[in-house]
PDB file of N, CA and C in Angstrom:
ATOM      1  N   UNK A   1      14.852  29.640 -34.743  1.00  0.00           N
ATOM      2  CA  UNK A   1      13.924  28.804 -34.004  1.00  0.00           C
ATOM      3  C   UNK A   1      14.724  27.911 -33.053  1.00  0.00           C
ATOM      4  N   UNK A   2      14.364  28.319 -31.626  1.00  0.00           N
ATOM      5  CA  UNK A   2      15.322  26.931 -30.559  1.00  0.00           C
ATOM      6  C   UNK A   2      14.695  25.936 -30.649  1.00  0.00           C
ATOM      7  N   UNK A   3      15.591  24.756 -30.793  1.00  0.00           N
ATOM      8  CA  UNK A   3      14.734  23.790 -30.208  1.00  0.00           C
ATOM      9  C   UNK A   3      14.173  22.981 -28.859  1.00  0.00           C
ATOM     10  N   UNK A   4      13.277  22.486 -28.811  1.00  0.00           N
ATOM     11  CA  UNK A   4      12.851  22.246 -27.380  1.00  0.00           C
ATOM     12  C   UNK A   4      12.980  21.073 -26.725  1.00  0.00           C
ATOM     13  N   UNK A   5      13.492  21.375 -25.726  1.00  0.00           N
ATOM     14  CA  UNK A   5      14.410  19.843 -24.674  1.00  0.00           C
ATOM     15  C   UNK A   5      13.376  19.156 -24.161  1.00  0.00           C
ATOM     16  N   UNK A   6      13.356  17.712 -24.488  1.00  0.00           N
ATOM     17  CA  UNK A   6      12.398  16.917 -23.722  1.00  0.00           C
ATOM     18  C   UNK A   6      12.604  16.115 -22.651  1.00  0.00           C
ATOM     19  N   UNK A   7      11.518  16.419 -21.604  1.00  0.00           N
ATOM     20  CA  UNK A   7      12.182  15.824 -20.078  1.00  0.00           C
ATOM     21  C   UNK A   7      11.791  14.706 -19.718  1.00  0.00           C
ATOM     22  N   UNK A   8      12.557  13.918 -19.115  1.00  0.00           N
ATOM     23  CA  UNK A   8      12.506  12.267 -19.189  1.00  0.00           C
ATOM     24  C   UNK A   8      12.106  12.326 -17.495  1.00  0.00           C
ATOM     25  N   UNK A   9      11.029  12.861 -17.377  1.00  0.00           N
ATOM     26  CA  UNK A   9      10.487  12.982 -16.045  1.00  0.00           C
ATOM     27  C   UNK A   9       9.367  11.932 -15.680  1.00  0.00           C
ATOM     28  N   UNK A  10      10.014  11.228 -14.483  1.00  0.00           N
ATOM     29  CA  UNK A  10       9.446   9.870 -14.007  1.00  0.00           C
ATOM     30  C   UNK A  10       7.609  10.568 -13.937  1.00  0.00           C
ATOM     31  N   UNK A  11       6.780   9.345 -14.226  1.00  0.00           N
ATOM     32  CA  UNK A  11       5.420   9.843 -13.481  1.00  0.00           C
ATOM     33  C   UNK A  11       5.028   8.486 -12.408  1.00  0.00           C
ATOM     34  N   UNK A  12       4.782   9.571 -11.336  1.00  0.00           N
ATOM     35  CA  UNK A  12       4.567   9.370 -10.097  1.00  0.00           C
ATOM     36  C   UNK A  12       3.005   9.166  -9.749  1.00  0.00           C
ATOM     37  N   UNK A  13       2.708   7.872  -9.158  1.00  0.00           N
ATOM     38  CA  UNK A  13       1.073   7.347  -9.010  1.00  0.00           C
ATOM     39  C   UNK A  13       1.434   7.229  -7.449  1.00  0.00           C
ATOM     40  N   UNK A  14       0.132   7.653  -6.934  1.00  0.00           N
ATOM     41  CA  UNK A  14      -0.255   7.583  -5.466  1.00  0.00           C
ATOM     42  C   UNK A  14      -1.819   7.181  -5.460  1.00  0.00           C
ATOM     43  N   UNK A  15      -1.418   6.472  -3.967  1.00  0.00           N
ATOM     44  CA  UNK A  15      -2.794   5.675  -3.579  1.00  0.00           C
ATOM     45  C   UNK A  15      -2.833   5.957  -2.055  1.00  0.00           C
ATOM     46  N   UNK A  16      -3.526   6.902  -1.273  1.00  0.00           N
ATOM     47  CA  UNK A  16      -3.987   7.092   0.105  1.00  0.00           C
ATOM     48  C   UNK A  16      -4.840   6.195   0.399  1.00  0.00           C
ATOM     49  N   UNK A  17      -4.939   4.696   1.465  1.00  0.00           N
ATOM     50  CA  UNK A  17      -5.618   4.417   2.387  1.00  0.00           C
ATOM     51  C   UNK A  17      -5.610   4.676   3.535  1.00  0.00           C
ATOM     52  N   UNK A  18      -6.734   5.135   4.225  1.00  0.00           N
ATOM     53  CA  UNK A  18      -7.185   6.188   4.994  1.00  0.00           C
ATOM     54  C   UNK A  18      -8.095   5.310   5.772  1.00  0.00           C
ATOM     55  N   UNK A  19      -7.327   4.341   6.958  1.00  0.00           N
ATOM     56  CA  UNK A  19      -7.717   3.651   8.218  1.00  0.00           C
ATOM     57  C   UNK A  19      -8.613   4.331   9.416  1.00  0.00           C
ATOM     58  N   UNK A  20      -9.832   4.245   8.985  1.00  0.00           N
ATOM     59  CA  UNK A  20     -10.558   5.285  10.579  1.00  0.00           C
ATOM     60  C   UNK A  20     -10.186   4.443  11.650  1.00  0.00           C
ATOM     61  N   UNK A  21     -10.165   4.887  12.760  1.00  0.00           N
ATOM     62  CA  UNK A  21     -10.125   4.237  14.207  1.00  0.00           C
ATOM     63  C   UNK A  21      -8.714   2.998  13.914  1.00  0.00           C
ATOM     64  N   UNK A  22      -7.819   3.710  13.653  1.00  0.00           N
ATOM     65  CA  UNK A  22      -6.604   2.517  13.891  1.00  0.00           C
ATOM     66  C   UNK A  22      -6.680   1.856  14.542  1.00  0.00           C
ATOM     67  N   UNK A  23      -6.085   2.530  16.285  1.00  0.00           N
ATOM     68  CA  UNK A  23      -6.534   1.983  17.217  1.00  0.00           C
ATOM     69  C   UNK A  23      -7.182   0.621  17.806  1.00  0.00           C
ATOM     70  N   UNK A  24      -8.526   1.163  17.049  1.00  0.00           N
ATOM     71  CA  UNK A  24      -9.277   0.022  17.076  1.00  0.00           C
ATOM     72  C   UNK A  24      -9.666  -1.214  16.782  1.00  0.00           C
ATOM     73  N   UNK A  25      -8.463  -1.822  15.592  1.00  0.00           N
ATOM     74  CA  UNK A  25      -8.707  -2.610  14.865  1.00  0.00           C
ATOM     75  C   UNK A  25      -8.480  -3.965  15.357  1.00  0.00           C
ATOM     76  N   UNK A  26      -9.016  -5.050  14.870  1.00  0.00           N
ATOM     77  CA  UNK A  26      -8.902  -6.401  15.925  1.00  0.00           C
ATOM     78  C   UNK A  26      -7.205  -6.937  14.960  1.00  0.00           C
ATOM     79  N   UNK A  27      -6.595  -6.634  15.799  1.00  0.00           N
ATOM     80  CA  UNK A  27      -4.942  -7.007  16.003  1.00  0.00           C
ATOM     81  C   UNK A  27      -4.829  -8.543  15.227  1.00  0.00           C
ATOM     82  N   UNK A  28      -5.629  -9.298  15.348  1.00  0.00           N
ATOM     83  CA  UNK A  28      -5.589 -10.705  15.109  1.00  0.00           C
ATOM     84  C   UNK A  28      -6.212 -11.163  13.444  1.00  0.00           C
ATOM     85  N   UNK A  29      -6.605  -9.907  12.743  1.00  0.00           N
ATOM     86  CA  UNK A  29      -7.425 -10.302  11.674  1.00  0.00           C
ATOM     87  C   UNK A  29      -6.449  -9.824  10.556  1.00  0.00           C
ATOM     88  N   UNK A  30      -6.146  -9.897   9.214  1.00  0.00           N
ATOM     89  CA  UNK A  30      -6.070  -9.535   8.110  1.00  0.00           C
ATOM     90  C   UNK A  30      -6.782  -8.277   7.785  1.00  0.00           C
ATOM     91  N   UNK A  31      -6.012  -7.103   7.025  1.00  0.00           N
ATOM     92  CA  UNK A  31      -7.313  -5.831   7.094  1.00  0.00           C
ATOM     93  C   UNK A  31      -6.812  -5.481   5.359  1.00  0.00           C
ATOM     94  N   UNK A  32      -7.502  -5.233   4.720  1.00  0.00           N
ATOM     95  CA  UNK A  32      -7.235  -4.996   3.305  1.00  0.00           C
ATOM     96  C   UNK A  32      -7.815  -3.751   2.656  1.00  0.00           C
ATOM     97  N   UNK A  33      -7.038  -2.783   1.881  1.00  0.00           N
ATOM     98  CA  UNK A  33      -7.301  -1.651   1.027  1.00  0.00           C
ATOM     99  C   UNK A  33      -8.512  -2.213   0.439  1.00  0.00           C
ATOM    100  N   UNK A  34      -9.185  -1.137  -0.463  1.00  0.00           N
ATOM    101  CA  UNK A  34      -9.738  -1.552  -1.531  1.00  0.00           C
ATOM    102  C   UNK A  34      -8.766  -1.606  -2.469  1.00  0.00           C
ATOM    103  N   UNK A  35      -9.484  -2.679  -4.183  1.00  0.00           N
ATOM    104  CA  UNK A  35      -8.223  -2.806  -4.997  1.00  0.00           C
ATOM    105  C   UNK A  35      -7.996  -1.329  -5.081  1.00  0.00           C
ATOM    106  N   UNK A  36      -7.081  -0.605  -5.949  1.00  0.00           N
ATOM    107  CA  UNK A  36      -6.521   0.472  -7.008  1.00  0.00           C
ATOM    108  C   UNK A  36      -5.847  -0.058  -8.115  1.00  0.00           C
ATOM    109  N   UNK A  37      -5.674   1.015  -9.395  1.00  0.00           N
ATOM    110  CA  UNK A  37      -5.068   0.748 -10.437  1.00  0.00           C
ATOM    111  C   UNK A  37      -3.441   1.975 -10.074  1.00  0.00           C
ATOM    112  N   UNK A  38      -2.599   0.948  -9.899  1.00  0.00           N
ATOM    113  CA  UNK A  38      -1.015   1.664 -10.190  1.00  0.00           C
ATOM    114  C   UNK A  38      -0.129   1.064 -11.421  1.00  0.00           C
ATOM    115  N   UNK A  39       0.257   2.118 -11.757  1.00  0.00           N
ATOM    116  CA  UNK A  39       0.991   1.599 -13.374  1.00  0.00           C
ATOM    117  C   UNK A  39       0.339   0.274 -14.258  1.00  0.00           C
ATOM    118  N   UNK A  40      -0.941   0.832 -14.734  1.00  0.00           N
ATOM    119  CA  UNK A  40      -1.580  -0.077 -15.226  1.00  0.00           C
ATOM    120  C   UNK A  40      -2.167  -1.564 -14.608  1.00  0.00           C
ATOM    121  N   UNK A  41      -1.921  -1.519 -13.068  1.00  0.00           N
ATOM    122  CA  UNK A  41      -2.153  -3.141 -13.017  1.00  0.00           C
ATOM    123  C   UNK A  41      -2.553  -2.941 -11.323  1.00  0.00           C
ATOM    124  N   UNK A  42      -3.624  -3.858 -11.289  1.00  0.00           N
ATOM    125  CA  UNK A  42      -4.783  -3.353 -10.098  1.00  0.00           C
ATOM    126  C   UNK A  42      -3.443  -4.161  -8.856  1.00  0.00           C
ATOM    127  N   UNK A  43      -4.110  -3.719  -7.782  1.00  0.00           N
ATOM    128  CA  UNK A  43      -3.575  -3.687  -6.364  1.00  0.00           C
ATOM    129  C   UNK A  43      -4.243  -3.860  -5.180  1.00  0.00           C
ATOM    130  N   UNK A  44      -3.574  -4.216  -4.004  1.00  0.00           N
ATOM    131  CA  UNK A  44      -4.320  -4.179  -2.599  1.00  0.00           C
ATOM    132  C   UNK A  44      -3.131  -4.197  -1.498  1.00  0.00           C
ATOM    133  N   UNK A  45      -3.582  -3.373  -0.613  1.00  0.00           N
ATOM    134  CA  UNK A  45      -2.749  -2.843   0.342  1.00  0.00           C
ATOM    135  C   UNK A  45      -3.075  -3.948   1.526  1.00  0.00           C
ATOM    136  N   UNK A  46      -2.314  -4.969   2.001  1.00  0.00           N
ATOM    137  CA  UNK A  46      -2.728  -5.634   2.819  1.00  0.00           C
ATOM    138  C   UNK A  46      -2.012  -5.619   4.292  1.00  0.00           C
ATOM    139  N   UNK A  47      -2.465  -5.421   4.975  1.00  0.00           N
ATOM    140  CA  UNK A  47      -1.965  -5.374   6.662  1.00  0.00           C
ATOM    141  C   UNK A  47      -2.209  -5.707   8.044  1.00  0.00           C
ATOM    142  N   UNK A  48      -1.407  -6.476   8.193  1.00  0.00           N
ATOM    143  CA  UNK A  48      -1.580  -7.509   9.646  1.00  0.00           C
ATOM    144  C   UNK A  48      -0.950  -6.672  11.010  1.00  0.00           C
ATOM    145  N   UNK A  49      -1.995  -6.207  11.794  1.00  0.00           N
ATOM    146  CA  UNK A  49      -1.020  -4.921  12.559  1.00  0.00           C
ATOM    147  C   UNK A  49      -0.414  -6.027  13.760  1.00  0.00           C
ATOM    148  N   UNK A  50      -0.516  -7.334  13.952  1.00  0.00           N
ATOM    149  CA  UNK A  50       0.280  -8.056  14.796  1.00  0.00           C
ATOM    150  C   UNK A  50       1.432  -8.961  14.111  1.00  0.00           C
ATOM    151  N   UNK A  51       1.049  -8.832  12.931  1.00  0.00           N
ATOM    152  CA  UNK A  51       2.064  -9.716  12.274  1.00  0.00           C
ATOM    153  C   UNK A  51       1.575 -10.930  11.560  1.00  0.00           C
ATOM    154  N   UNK A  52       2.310 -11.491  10.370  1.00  0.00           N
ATOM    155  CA  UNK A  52       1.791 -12.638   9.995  1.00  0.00           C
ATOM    156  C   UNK A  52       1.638 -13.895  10.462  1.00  0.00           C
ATOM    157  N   UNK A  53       2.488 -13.764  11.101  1.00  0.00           N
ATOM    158  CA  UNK A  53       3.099 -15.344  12.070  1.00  0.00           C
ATOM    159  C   UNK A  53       2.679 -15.097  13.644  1.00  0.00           C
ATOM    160  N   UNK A  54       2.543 -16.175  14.428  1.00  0.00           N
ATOM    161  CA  UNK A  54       2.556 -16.274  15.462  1.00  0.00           C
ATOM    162  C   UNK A  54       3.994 -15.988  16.071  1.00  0.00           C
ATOM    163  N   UNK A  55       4.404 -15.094  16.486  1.00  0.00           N
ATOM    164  CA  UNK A  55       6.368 -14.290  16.616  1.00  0.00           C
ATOM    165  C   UNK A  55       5.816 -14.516  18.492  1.00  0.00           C
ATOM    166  N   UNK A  56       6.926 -14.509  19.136  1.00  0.00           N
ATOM    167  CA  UNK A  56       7.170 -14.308  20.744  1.00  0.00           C
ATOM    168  C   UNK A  56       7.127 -12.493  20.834  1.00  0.00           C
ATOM    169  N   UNK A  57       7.279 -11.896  19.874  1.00  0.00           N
ATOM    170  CA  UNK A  57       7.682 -10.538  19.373  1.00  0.00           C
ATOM    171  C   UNK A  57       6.425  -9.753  18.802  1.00  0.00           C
ATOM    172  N   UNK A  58       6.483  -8.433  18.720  1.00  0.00           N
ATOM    173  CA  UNK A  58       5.299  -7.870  17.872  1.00  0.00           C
ATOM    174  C   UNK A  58       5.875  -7.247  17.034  1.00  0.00           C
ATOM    175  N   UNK A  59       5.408  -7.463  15.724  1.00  0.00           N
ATOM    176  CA  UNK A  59       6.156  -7.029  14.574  1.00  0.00           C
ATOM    177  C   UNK A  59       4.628  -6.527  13.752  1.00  0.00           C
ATOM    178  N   UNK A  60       5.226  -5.872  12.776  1.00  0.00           N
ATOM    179  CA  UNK A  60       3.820  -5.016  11.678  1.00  0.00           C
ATOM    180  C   UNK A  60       4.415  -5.415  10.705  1.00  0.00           C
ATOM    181  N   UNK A  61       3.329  -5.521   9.577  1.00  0.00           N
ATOM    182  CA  UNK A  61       3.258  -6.464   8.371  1.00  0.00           C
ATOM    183  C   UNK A  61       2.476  -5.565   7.347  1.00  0.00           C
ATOM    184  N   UNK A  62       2.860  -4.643   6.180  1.00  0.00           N
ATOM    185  CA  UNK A  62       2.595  -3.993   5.400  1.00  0.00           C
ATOM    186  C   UNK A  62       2.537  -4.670   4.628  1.00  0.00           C
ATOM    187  N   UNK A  63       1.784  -5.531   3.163  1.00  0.00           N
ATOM    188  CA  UNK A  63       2.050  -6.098   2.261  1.00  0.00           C
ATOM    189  C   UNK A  63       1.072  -4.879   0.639  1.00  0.00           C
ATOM    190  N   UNK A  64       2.202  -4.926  -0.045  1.00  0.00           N
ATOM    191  CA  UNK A  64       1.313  -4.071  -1.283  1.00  0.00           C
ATOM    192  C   UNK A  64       1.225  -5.459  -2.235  1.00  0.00           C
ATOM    193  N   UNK A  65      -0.244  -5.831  -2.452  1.00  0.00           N
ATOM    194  CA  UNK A  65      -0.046  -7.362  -3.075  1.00  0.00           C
ATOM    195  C   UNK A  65      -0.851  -6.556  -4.876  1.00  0.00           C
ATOM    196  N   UNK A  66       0.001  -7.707  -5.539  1.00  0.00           N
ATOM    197  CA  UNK A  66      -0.473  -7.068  -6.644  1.00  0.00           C
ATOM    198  C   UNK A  66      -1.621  -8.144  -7.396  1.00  0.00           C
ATOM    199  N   UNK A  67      -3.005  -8.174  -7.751  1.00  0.00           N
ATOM    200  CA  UNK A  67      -4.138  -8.921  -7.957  1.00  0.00           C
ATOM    201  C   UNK A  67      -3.871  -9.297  -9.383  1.00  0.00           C
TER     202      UNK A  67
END
């Protein structure tokens, strides 16, 4: 009888938010996922497509905030 090797294989959670009309979005507002559950503990995808701050610069602002 062989015995059987056990695999210490990471598990991998995914969450697609799926922005219609990018484009379109008012540059100046806060835009937020709905929550999700990743590794046990809820979430929100938050994103400022001009940035958080008032910058001389345009910068993008991805935040994964955890609730």
């Amino acid at each position: 009888m062989e015995s059987e090797e056990v695999s210490n294989t990471e598990i991998f959670e995914k969450f697609t938010w799926k922005i219609e009309n990018f484009s379109r979005l008012n540059v100046d507002e806060m835009h937020s996922s709905e929550p999700f559950i990743l590794g046990g503990y809820p979430w929100r995808i938050l994103l400022y497509p001009n940035g958080n701050d008032k910058e001389e610069y345009t910068t993008t602002y991805q935040f994964i905030w955890k609730l």
